[in-house]
Structure formats: structure tokens, C-alpha cells
PDB file of N, CA and C in Angstrom:
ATOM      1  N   UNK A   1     114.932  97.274 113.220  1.00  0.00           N
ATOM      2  CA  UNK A   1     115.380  96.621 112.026  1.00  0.00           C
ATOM      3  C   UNK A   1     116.716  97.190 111.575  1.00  0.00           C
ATOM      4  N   UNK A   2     117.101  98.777 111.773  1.00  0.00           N
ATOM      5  CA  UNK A   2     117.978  99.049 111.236  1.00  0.00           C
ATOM      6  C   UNK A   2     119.103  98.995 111.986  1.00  0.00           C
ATOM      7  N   UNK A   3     119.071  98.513 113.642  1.00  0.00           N
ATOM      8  CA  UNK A   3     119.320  97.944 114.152  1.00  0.00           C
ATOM      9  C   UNK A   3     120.604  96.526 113.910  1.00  0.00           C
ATOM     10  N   UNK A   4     119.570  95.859 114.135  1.00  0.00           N
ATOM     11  CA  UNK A   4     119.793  94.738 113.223  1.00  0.00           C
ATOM     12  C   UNK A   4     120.818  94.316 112.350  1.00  0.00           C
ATOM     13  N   UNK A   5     120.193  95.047 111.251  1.00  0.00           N
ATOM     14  CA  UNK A   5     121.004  95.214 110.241  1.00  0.00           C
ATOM     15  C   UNK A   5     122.823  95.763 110.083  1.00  0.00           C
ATOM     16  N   UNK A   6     122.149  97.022 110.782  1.00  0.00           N
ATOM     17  CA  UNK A   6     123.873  97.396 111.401  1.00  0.00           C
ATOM     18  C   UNK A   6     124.615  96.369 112.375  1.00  0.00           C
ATOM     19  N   UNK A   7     123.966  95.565 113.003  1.00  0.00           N
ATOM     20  CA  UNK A   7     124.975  94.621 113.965  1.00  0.00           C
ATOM     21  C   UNK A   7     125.554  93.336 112.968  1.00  0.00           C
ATOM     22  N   UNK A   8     124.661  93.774 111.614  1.00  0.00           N
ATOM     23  CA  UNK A   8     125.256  92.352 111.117  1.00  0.00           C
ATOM     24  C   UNK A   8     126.219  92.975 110.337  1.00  0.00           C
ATOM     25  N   UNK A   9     126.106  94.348 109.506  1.00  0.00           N
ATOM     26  CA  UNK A   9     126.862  94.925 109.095  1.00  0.00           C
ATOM     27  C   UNK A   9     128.870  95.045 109.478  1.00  0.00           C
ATOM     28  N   UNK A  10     128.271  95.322 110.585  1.00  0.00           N
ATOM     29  CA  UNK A  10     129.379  94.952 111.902  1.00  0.00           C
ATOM     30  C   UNK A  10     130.450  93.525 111.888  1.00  0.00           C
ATOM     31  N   UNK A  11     129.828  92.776 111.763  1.00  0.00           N
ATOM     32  CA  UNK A  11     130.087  91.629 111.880  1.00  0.00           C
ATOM     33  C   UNK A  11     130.545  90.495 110.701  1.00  0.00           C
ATOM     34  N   UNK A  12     130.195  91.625 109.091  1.00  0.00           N
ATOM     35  CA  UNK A  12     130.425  91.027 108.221  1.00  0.00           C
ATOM     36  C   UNK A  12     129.206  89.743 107.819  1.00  0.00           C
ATOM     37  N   UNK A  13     128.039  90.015 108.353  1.00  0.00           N
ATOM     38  CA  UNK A  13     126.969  89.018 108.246  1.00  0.00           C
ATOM     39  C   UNK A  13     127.480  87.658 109.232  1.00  0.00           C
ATOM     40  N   UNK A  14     128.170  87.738 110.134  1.00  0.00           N
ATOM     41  CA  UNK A  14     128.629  86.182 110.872  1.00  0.00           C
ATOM     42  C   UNK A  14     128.565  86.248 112.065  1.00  0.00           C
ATOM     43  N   UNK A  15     128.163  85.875 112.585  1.00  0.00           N
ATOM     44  CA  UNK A  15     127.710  85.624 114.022  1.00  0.00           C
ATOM     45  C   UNK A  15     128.959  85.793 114.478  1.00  0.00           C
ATOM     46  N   UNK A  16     129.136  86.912 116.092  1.00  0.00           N
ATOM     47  CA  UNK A  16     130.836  86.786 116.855  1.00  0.00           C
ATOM     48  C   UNK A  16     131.223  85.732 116.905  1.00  0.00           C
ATOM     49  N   UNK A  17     132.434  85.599 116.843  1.00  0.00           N
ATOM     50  CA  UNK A  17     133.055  84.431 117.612  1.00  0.00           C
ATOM     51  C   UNK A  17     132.645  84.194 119.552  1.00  0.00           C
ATOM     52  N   UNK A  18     132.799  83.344 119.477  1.00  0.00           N
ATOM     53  CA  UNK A  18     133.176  82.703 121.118  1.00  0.00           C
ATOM     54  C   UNK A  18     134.348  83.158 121.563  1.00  0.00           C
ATOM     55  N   UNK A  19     134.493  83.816 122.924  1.00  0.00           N
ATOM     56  CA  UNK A  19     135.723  83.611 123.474  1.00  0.00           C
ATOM     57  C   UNK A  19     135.917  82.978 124.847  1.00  0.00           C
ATOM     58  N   UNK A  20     136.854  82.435 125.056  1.00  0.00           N
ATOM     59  CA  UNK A  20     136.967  81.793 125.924  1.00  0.00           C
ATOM     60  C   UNK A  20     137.286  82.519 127.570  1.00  0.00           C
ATOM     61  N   UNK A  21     136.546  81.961 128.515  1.00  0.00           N
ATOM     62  CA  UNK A  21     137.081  82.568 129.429  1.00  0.00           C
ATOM     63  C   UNK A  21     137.872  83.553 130.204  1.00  0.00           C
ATOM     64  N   UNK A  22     137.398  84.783 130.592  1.00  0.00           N
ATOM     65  CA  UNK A  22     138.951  85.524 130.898  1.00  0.00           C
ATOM     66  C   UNK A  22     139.326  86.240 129.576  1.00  0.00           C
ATOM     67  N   UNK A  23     139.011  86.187 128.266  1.00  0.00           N
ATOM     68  CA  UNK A  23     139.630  86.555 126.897  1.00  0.00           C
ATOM     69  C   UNK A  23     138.726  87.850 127.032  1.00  0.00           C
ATOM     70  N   UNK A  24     139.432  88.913 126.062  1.00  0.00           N
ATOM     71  CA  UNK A  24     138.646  90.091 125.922  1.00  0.00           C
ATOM     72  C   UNK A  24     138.244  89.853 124.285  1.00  0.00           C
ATOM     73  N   UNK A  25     136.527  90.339 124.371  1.00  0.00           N
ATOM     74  CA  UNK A  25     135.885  89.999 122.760  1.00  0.00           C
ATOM     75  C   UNK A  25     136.159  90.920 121.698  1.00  0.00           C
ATOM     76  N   UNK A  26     136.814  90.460 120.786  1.00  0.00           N
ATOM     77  CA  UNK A  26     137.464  91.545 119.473  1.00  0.00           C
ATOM     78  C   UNK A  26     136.203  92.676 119.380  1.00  0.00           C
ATOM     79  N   UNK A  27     137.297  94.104 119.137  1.00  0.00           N
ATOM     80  CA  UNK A  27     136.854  95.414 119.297  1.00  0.00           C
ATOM     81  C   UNK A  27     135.897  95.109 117.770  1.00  0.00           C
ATOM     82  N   UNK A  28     134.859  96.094 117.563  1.00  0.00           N
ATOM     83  CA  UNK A  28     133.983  96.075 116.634  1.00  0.00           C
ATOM     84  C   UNK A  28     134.845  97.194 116.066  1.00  0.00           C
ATOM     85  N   UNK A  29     134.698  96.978 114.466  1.00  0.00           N
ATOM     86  CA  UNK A  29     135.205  98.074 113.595  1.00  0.00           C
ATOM     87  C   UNK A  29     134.575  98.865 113.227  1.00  0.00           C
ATOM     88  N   UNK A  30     134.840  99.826 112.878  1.00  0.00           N
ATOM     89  CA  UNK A  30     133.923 101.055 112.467  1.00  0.00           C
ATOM     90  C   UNK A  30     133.053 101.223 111.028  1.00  0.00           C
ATOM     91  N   UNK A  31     132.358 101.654 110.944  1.00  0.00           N
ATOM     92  CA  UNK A  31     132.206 101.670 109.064  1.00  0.00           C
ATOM     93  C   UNK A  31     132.854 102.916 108.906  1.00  0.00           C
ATOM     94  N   UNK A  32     133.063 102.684 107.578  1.00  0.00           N
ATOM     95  CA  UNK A  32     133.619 103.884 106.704  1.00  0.00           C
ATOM     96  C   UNK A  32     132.646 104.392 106.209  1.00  0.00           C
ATOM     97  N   UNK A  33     132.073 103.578 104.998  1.00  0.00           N
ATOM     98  CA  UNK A  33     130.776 103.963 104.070  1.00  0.00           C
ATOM     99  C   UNK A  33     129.402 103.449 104.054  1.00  0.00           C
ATOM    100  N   UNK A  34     128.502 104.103 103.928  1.00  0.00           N
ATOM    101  CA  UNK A  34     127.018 104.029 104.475  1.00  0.00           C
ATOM    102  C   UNK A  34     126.411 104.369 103.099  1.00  0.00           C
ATOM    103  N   UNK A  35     125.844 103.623 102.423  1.00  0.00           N
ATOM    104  CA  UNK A  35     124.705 104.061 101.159  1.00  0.00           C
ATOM    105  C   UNK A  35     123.420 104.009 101.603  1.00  0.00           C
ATOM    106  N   UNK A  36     122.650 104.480 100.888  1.00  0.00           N
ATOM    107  CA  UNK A  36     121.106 104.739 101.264  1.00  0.00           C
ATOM    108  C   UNK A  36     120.337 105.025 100.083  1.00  0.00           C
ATOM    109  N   UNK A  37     119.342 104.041  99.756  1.00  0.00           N
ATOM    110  CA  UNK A  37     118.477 103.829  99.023  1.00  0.00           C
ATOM    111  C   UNK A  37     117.273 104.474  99.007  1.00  0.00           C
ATOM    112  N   UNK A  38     116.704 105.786  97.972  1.00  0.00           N
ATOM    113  CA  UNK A  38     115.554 106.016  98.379  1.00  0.00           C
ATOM    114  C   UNK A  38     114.649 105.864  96.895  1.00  0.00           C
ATOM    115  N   UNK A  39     113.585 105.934  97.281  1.00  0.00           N
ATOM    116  CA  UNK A  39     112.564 105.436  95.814  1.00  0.00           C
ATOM    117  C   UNK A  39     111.688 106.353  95.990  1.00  0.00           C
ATOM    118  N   UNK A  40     111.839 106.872  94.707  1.00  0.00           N
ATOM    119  CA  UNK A  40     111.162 108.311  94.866  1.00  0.00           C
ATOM    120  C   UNK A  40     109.451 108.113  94.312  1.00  0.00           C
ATOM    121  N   UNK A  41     109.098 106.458  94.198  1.00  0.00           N
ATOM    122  CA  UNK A  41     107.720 106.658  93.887  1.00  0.00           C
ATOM    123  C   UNK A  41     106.956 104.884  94.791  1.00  0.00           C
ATOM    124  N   UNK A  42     106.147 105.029  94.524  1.00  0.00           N
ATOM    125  CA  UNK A  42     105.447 103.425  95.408  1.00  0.00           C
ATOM    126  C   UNK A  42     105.096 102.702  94.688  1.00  0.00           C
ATOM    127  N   UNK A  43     105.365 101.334  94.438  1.00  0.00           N
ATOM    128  CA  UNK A  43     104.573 100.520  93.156  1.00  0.00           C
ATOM    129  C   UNK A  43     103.388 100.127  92.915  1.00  0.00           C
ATOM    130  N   UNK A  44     103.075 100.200  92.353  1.00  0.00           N
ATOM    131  CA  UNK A  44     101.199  99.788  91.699  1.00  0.00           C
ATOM    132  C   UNK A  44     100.533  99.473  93.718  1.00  0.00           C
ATOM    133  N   UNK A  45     100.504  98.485  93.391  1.00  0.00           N
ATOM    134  CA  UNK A  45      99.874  97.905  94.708  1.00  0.00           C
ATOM    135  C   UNK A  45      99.504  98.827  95.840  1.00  0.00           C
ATOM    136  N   UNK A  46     101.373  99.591  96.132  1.00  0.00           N
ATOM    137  CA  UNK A  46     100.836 100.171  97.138  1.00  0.00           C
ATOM    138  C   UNK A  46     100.140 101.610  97.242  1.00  0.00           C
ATOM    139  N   UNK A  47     100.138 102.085  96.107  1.00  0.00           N
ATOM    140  CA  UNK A  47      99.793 103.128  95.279  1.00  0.00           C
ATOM    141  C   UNK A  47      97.879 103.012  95.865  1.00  0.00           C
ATOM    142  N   UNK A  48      97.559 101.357  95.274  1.00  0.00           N
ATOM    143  CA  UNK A  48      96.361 101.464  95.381  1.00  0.00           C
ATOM    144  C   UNK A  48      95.713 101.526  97.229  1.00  0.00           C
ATOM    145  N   UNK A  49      96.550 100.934  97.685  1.00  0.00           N
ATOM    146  CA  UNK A  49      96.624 100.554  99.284  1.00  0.00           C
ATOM    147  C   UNK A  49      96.324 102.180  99.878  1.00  0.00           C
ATOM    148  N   UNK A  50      97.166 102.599  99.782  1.00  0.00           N
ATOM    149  CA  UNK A  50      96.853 104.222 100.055  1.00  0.00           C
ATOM    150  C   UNK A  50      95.965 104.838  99.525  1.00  0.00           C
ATOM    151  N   UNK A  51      95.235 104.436  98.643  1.00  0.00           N
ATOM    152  CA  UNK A  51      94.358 105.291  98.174  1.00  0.00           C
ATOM    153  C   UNK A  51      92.656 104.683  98.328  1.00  0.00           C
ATOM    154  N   UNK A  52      93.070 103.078  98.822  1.00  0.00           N
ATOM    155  CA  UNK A  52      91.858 102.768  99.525  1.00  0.00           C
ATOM    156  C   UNK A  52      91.714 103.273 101.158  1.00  0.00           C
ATOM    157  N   UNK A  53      93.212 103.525 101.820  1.00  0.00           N
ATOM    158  CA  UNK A  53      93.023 103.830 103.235  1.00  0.00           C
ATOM    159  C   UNK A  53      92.855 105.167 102.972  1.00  0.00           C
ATOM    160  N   UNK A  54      92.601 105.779 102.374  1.00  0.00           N
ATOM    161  CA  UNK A  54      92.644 107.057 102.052  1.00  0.00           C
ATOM    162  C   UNK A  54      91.210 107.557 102.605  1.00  0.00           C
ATOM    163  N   UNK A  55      90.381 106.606 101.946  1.00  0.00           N
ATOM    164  CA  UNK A  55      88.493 106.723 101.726  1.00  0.00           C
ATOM    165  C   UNK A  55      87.859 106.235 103.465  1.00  0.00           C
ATOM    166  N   UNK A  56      88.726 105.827 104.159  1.00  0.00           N
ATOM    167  CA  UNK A  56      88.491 105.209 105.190  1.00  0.00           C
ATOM    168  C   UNK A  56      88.341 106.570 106.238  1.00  0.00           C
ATOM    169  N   UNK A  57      87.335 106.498 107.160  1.00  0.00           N
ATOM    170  CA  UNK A  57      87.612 107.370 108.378  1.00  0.00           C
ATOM    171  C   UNK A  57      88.909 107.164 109.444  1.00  0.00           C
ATOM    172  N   UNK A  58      89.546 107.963 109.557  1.00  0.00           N
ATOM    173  CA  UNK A  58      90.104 107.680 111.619  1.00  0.00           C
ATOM    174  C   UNK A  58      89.496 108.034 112.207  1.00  0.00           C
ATOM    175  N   UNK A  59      89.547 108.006 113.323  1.00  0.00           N
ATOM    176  CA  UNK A  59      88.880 108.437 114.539  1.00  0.00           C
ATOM    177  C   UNK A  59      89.887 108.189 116.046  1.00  0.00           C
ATOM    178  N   UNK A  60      90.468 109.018 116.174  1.00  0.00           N
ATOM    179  CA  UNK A  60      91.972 108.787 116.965  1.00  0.00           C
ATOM    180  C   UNK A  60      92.782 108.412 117.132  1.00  0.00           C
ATOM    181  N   UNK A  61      93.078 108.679 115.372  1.00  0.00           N
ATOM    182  CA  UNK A  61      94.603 107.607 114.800  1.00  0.00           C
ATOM    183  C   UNK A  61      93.944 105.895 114.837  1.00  0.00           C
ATOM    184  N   UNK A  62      92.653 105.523 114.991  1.00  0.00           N
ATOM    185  CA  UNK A  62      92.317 104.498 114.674  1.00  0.00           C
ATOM    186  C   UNK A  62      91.248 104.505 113.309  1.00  0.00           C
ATOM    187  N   UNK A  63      91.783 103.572 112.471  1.00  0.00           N
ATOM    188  CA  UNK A  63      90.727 103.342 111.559  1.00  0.00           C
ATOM    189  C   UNK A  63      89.425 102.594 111.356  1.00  0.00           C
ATOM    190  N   UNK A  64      88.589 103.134 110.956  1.00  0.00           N
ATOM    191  CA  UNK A  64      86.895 102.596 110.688  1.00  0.00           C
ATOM    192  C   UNK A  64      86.943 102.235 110.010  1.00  0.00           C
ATOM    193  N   UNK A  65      86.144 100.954 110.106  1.00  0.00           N
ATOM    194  CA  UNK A  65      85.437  99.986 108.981  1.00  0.00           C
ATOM    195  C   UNK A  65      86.702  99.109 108.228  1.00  0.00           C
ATOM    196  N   UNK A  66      85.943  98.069 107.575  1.00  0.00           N
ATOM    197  CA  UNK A  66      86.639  96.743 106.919  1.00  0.00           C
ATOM    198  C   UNK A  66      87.283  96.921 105.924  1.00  0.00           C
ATOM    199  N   UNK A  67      88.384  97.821 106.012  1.00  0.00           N
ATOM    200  CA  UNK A  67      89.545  97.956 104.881  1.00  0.00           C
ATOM    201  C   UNK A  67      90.265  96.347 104.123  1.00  0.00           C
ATOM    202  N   UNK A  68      90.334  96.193 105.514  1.00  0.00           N
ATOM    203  CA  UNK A  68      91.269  94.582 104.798  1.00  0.00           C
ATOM    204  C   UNK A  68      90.081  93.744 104.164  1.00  0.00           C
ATOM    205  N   UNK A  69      88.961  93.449 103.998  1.00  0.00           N
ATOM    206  CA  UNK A  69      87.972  92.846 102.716  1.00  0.00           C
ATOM    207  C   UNK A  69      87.871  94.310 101.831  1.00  0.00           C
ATOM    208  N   UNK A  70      87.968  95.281 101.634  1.00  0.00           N
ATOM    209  CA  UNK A  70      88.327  95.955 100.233  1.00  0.00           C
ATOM    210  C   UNK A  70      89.587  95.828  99.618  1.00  0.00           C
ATOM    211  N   UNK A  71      90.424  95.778 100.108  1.00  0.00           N
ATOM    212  CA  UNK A  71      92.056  95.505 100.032  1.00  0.00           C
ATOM    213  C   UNK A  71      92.034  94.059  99.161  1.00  0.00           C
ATOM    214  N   UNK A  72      91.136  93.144  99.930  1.00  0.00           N
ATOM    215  CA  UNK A  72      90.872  91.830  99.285  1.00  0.00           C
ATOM    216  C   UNK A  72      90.327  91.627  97.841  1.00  0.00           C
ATOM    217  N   UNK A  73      89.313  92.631  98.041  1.00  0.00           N
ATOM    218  CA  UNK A  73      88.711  92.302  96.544  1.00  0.00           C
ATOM    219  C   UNK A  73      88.837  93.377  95.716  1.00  0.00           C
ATOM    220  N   UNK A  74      89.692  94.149  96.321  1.00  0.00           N
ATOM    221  CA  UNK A  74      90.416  94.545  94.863  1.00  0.00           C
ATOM    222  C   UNK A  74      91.854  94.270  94.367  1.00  0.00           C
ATOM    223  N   UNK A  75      92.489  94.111  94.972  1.00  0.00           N
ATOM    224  CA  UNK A  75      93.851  93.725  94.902  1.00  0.00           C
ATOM    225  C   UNK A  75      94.096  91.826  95.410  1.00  0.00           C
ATOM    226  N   UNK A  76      94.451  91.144  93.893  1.00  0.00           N
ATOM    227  CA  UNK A  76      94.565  89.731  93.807  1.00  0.00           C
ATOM    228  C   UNK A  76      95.564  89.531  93.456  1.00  0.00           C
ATOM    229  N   UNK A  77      95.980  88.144  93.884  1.00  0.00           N
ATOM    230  CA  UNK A  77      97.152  87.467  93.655  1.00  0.00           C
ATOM    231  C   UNK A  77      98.006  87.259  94.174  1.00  0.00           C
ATOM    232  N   UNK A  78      99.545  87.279  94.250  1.00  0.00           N
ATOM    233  CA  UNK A  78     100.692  87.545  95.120  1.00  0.00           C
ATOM    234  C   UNK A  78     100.454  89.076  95.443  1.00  0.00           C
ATOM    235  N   UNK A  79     100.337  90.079  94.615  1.00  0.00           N
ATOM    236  CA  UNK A  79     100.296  91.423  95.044  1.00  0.00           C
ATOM    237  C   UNK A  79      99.268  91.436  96.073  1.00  0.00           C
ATOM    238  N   UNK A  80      98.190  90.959  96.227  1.00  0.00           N
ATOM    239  CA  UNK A  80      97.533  90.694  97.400  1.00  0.00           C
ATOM    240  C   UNK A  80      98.007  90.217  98.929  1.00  0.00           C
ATOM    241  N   UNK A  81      98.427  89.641  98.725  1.00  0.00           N
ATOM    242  CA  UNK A  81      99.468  89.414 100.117  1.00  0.00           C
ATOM    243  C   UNK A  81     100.574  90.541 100.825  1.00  0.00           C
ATOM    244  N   UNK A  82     101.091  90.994  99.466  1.00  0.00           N
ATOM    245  CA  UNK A  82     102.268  92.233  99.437  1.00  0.00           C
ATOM    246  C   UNK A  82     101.329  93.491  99.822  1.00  0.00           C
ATOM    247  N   UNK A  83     100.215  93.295  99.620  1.00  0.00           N
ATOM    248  CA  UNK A  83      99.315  94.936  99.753  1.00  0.00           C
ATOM    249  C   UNK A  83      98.777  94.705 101.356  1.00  0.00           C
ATOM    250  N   UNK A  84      98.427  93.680 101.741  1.00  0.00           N
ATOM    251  CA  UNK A  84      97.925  93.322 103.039  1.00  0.00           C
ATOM    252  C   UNK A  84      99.077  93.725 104.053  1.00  0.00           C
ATOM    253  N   UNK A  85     100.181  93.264 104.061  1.00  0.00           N
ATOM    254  CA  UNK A  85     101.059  93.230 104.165  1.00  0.00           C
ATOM    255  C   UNK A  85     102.133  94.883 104.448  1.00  0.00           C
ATOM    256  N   UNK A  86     101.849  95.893 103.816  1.00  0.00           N
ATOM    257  CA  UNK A  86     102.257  96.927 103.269  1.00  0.00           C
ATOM    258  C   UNK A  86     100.768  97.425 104.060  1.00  0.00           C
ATOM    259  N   UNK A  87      99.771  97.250 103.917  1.00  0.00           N
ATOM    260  CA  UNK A  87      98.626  98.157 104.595  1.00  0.00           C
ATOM    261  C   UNK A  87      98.486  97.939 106.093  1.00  0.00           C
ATOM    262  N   UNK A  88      98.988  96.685 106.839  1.00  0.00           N
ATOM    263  CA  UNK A  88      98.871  96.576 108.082  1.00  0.00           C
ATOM    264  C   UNK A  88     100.486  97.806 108.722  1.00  0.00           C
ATOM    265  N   UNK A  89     101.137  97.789 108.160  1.00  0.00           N
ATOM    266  CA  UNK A  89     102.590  98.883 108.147  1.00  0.00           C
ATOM    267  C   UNK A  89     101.514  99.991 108.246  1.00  0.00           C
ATOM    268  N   UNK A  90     101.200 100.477 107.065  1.00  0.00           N
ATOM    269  CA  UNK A  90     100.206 101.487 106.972  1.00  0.00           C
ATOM    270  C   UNK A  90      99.233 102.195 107.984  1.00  0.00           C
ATOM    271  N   UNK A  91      98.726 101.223 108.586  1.00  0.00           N
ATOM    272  CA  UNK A  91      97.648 101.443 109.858  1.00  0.00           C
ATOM    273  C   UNK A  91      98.212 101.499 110.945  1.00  0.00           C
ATOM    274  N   UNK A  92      99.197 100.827 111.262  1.00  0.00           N
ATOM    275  CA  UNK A  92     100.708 100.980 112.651  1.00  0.00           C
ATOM    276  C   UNK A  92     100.894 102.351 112.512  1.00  0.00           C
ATOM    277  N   UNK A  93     101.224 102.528 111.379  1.00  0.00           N
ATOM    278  CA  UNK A  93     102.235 104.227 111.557  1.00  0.00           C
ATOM    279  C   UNK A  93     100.922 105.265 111.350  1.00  0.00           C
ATOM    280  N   UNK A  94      99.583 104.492 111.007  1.00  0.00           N
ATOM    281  CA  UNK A  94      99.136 105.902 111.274  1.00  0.00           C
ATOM    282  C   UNK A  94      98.328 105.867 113.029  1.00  0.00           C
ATOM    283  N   UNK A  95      98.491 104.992 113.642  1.00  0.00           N
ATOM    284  CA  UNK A  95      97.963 104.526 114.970  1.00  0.00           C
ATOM    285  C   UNK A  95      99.241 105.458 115.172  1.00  0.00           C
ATOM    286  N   UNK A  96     100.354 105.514 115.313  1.00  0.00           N
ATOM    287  CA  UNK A  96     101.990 106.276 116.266  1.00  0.00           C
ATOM    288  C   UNK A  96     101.822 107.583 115.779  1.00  0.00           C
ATOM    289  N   UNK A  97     101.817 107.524 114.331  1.00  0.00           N
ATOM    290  CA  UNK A  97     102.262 109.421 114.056  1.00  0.00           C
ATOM    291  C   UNK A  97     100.867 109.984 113.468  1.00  0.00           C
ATOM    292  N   UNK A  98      99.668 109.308 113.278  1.00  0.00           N
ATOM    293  CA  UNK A  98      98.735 110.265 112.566  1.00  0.00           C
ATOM    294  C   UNK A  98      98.567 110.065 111.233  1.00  0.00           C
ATOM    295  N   UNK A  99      97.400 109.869 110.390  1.00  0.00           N
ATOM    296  CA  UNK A  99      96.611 109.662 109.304  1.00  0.00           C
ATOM    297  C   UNK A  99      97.597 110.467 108.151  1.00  0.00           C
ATOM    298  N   UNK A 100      97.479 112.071 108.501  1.00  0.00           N
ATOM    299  CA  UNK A 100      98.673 112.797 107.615  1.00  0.00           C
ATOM    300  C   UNK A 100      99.573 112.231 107.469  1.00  0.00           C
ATOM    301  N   UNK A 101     100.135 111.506 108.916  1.00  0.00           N
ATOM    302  CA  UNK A 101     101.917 112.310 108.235  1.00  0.00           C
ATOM    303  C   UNK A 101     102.397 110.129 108.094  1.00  0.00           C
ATOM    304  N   UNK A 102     101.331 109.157 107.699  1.00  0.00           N
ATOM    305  CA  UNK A 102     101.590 108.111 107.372  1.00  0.00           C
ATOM    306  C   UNK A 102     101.351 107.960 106.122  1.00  0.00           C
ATOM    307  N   UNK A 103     100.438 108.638 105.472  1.00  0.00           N
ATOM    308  CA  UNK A 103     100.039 108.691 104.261  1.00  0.00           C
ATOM    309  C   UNK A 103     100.790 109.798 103.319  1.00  0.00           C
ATOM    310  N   UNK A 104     101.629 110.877 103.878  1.00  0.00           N
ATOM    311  CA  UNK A 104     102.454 111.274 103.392  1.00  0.00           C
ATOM    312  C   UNK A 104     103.686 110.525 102.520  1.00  0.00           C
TER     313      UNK A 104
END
């Protein structure tokens, strides 16, 4: 993704141009400045998301039992979608790096 992002960065959000045949494709420019956004807390939802995967067993970076119907009936509405959503992230990174250091 961050990926991505930097190629569009690159590019000024616009797809390269075409060049024609034989033409060499304009050099990419460099960045100068890079900001970075961090949020030093999690909002409601996901607050609760973590603290229902919390109650859940692993068992080799895999999780036990039917989180996503608790997820359901406690968390409604649009934030319901956003928590489903945010908890399947949740269960990825703790399947790669471990229960600790996803819930960290």
C-alpha cells in the first residue's frame, strides 16, 4: 500500500505519460518532504475489537472460536462494518507476527 501510494506520489496522482517508440520515459523526481501521521489512541470501535479478540484463545497464531458473531452483536451499525473490517486486519497480523505484538 505504501507502495502504491508513493508511485502515485511520484507522479503527482496521474498516470505516466506514453512515450512513443525509441523515446526515453521522463526521469522520476525525487521527494523533498515526507509527513507522517500518527494517532496516538484507537477509536471507540476499535478499542472494543481488541478487547473482544483479546478474550479469544490462539493456538499458533491462529484464533479459536466465533469472534466475528460477537463482533456482530455487539458492535452495530456502520461502526459494525468498520469493526469487522479492522478485526479481520487484526487476525492477519496476529496469524504473521503473533497475538502480542498485534494487539500491541
Amino acid at each position: 500500500m505504501i507502495r502504491l501510494k508513493h508511485a502515485a506520489a511520484m507522479t503527482g496522482g496521474k498516470k505516466p505519460k506514453k512515450t512513443a517508440k525509441g523515446d526515453k520515459p521522463e526521469e522520476a523526481k525525487s521527494l523533498e518532504n515526507v509527513v507522517i501521521f500518527v494517532g496516538e489512541n484507537f477509536p471507540e470501535y476499535q478499542k472494543k475489537v481488541l478487547e473482544i479478540l483479546s478474550t479469544f484463545e490462539f493456538k499458533d497464531n491462529q484464533i479459536q472460536g466465533d469472534y466475528i458473531a460477537k463482533i456482530r452483536d455487539t458492535i452495530k451499525g456502520k461502526e459494525g462494518g468498520l469493526a469487522l473490517k479492522f478485526c479481520a486486519f487484526v487476525v492477519k497480523e496476529a496469524e504473521t507476527v503473533g497475538k502480542e505484538q498485534a494487539f500491541a
